[in-house]
Protein backbone atom coordinates (compact mmCIF):
# COMPACT_ATOMS: atom_id res chain seq x y z
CA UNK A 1 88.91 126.61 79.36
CA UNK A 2 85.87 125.63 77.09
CA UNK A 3 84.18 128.52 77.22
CA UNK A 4 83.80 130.55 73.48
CA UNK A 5 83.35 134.37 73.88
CA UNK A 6 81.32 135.70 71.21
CA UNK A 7 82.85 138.01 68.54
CA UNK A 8 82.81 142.02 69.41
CA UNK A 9 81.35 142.64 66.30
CA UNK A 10 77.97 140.43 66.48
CA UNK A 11 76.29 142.30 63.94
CA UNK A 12 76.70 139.19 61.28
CA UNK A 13 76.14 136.38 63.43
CA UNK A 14 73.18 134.64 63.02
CA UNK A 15 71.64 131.43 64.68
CA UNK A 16 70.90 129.14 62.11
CA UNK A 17 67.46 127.26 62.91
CA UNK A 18 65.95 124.70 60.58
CA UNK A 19 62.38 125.87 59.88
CA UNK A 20 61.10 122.43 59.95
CA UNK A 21 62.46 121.66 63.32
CA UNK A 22 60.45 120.25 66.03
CA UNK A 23 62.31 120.73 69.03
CA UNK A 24 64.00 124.26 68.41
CA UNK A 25 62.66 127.71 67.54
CA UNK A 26 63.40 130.87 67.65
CA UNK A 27 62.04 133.19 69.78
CA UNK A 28 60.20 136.56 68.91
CA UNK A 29 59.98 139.83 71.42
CA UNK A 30 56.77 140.11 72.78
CA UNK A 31 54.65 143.42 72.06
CA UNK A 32 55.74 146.14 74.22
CA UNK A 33 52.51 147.21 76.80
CA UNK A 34 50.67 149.59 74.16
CA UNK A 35 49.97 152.50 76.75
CA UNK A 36 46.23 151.69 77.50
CA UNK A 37 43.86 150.04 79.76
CA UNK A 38 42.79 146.18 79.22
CA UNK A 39 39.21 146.53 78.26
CA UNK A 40 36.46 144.18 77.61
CA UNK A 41 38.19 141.12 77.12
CA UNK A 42 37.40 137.19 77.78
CA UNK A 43 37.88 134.96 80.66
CA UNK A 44 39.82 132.00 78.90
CA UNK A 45 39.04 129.63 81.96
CA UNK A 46 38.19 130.09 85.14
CA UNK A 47 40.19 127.75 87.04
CA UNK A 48 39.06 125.42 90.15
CA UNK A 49 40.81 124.22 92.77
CA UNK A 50 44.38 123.79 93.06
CA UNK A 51 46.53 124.36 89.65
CA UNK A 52 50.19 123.95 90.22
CA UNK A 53 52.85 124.82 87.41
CA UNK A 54 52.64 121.06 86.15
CA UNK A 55 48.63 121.89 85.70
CA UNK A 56 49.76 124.48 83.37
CA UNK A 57 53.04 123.29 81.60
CA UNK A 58 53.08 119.46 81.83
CA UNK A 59 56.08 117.56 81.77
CA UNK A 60 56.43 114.58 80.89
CA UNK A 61 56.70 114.26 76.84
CA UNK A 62 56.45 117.66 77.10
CA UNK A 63 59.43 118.29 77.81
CA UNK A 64 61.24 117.21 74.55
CA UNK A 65 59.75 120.83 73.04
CA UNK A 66 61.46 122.51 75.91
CA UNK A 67 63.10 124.67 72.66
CA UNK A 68 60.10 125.79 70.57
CA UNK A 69 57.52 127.79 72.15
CA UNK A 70 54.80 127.32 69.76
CA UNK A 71 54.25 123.47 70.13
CA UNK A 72 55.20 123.11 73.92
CA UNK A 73 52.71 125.66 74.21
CA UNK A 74 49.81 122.90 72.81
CA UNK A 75 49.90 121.95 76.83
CA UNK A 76 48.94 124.87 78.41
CA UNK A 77 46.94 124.73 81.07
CA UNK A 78 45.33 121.47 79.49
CA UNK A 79 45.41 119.80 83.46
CA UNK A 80 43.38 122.66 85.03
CA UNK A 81 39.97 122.11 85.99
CA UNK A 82 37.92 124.49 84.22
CA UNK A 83 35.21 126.13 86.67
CA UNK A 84 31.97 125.97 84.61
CA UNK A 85 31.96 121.97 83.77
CA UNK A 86 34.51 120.30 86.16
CA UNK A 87 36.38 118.79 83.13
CA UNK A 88 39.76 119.21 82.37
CA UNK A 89 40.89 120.84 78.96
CA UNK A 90 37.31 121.88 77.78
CA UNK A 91 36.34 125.67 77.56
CA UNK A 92 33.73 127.94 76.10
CA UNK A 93 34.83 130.14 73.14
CA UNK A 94 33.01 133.06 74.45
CA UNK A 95 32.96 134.26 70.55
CA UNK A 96 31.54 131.33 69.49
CA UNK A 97 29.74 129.54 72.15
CA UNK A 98 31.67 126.22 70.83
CA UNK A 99 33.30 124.19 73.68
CA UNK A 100 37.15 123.17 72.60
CA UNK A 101 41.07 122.44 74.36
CA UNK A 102 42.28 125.36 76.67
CA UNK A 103 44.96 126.27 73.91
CA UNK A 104 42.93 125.79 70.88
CA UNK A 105 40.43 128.44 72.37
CA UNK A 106 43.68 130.63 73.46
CA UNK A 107 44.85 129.92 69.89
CA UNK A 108 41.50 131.13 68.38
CA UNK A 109 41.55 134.54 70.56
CA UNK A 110 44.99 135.87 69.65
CA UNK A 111 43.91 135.00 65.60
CA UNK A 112 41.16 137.53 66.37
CA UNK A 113 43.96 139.75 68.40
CA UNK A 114 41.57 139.51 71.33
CA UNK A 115 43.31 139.53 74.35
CA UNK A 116 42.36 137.21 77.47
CA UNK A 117 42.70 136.29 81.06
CA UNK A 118 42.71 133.36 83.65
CA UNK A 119 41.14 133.74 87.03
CA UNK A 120 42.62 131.03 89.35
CA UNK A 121 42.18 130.18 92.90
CA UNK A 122 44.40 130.16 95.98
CA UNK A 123 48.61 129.16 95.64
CA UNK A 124 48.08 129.47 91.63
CA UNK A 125 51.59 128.00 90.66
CA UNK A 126 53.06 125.71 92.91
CA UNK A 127 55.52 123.44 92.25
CA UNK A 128 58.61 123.33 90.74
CA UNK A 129 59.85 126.78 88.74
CA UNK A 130 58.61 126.19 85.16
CA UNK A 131 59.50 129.06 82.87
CA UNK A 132 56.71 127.65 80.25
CA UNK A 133 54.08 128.00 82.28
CA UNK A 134 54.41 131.63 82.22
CA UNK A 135 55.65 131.74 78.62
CA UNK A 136 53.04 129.82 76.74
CA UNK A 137 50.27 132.04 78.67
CA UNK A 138 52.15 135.44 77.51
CA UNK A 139 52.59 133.26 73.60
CA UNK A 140 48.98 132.53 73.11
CA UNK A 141 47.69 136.39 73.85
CA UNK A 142 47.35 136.15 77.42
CA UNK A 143 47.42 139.52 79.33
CA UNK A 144 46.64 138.97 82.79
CA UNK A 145 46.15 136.19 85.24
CA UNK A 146 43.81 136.95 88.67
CA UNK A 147 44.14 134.93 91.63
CA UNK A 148 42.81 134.25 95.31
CA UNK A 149 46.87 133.83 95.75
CA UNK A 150 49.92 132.85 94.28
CA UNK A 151 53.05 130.44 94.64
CA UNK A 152 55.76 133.22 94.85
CA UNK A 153 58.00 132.31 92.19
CA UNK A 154 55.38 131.46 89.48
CA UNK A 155 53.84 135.43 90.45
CA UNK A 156 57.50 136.89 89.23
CA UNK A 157 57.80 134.38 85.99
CA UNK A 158 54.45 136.19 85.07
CA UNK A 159 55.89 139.06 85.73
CA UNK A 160 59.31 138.57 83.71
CA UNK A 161 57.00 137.38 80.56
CA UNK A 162 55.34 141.02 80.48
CA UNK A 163 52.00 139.69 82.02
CA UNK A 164 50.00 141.01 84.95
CA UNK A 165 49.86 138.92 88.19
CA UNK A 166 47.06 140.49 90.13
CA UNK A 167 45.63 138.90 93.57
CA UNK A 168 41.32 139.49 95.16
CA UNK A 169 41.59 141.77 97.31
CA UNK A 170 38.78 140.35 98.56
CA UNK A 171 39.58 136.41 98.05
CA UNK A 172 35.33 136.27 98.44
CA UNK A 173 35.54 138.02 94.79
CA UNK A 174 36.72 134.88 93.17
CA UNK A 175 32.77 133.73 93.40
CA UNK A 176 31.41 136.87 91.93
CA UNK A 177 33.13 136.60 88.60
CA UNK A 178 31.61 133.80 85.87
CA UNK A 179 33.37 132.39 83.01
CA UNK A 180 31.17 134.07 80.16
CA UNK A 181 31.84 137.29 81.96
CA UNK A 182 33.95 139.99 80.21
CA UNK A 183 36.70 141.73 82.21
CA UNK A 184 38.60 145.28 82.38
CA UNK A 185 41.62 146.26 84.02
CA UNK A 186 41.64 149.93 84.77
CA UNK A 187 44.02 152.11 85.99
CA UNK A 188 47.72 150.56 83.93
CA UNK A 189 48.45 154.04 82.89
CA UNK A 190 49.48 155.29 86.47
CA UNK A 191 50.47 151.45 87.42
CA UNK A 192 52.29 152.09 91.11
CA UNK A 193 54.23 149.96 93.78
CA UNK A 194 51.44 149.46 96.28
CA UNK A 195 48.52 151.00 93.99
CA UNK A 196 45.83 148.82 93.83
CA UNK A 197 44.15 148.26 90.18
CA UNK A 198 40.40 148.10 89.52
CA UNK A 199 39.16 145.25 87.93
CA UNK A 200 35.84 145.91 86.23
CA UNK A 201 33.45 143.06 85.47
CA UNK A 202 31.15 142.73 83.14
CA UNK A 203 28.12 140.54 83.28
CA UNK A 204 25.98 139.23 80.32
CA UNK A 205 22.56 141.11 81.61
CA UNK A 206 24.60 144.32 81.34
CA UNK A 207 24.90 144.53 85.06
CA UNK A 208 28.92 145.69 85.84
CA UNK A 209 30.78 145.53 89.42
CA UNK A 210 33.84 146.75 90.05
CA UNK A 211 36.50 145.05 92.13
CA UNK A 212 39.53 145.71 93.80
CA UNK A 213 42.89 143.81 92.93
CA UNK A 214 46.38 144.11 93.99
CA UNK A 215 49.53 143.24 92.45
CA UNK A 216 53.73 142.65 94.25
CA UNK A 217 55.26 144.93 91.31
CA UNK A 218 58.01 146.95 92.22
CA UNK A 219 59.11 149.73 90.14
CA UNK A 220 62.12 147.99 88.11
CA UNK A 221 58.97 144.75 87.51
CA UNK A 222 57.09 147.35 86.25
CA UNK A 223 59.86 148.40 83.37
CA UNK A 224 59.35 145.06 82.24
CA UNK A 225 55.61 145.19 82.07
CA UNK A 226 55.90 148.36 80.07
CA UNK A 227 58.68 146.83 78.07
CA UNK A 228 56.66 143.20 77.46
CA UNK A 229 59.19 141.20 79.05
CA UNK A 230 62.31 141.09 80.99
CA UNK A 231 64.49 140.12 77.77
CA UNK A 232 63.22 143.40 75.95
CA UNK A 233 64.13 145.57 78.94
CA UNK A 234 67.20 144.63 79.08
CA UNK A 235 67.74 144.20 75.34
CA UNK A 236 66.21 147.42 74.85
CA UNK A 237 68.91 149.10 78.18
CA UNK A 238 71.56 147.74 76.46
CA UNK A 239 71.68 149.50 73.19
């Protein structure tokens, strides 16, 4: 008895949002997949050891931006243990060479519209189910993240944000991939159930290997990837 059905006609309702808010925002569609391979892009961090969901959205006073994407994002991935120096929340900007915070570097990339991706080790995403920690990744220009293994539920968030969850097929591989390498993903064009994708690695003396990684998508997860997100799908299936 207190529930308030919305208008049939919705064309002239709007949501009114103070600009200056804090705490609430409004969210934008993410970019629909733009028909092409992922090609040459940067390792954002190469994550260490274990990295639950709390290790990549914290909690905590965190949560009081719950509603706007663009500051809660400021914590991503800021407890992860970055490969390369065994600190937390200190990368390389592989443009620049300059060390700075996980999402300042992210931050810095999607200015330059460069694409990037996280390589993480095994049971990437435990914990509980936290919807930012696949949203600020996809927010800051994040397009794929490559794991040893993943906590199940995190691997479908990923997949619901329009990002690609791909596992080693080889777990070994994990070691043959440094930060300041630079990373395609070949073969999103004919993207499959049960296809595996190739994941082509570029080193700094020119040298390039070319590894195999898998991915859980089934063919309605992959309407989303090619859609950007869950929410577009099914905004875009319901007009």
């Amino acid at each position: 008895n207190t529930y308030q059905a919305p208008p049939a006609d919705r064309t002239g309702v709007s949501v009114a949002v103070s600009p200056d808010s804090q705490r609430l925002q409004l969210l934008e569609p993410f970019t629909p997949w733009n028909g092409k391979d992922i090609e040459n892009v940067p390792i954002l961090i190469k994550v260490k050891g274990k990295c639950t969901t709390d290790h990549i959205s914290m909690a905590g006073p965190w949560l009081k931006y719950r509603g706007h994407l663009d500051n809660i994002s400021n914590n991503m991935l800021i407890g992860a243990t970055n490969s390369e120096n065994g600190e937390a929340n200190s990368v390389r900007n592989q443009v620049t060479g300059e060390f700075g915070t996980v999402p300042g570097t992210a931050r810095y990339y999607k200015a330059e519209h460069i694409p990037w991706v996280v390589i993480g080790d095994e049971n990437y995403g435990e914990g509980s189910s936290r919807e930012h920690a696949a949203m600020s990744v996809r927010f800051l220009g994040g397009a794929a993240v490559i794991v040893k293994s993943f906590a199940r539920i995190h691997e479908t968030n990923l997949k619901k944000q329009g990002l690609l969850p791909l596992t080693f097929n080889d777990p070994k591989d994990y070691d043959r991939i440094s930060p300041e390498d630079k990373l395609s993903i070949l073969g999103l064009p004919t993207l499959a159930p049960g296809k595996p994708l190739t994941l082509r690695v570029a080193k700094p003396s020119g040298e390039s290997i070319d590894i195999v990684v898998d991915h859980t998508f089934n063919e309605n997860q992959i309407t989303w990837f090619h859609a950007g997100s869950a929410l577009n799908h099914i905004a875009k299936s319901n007009h």
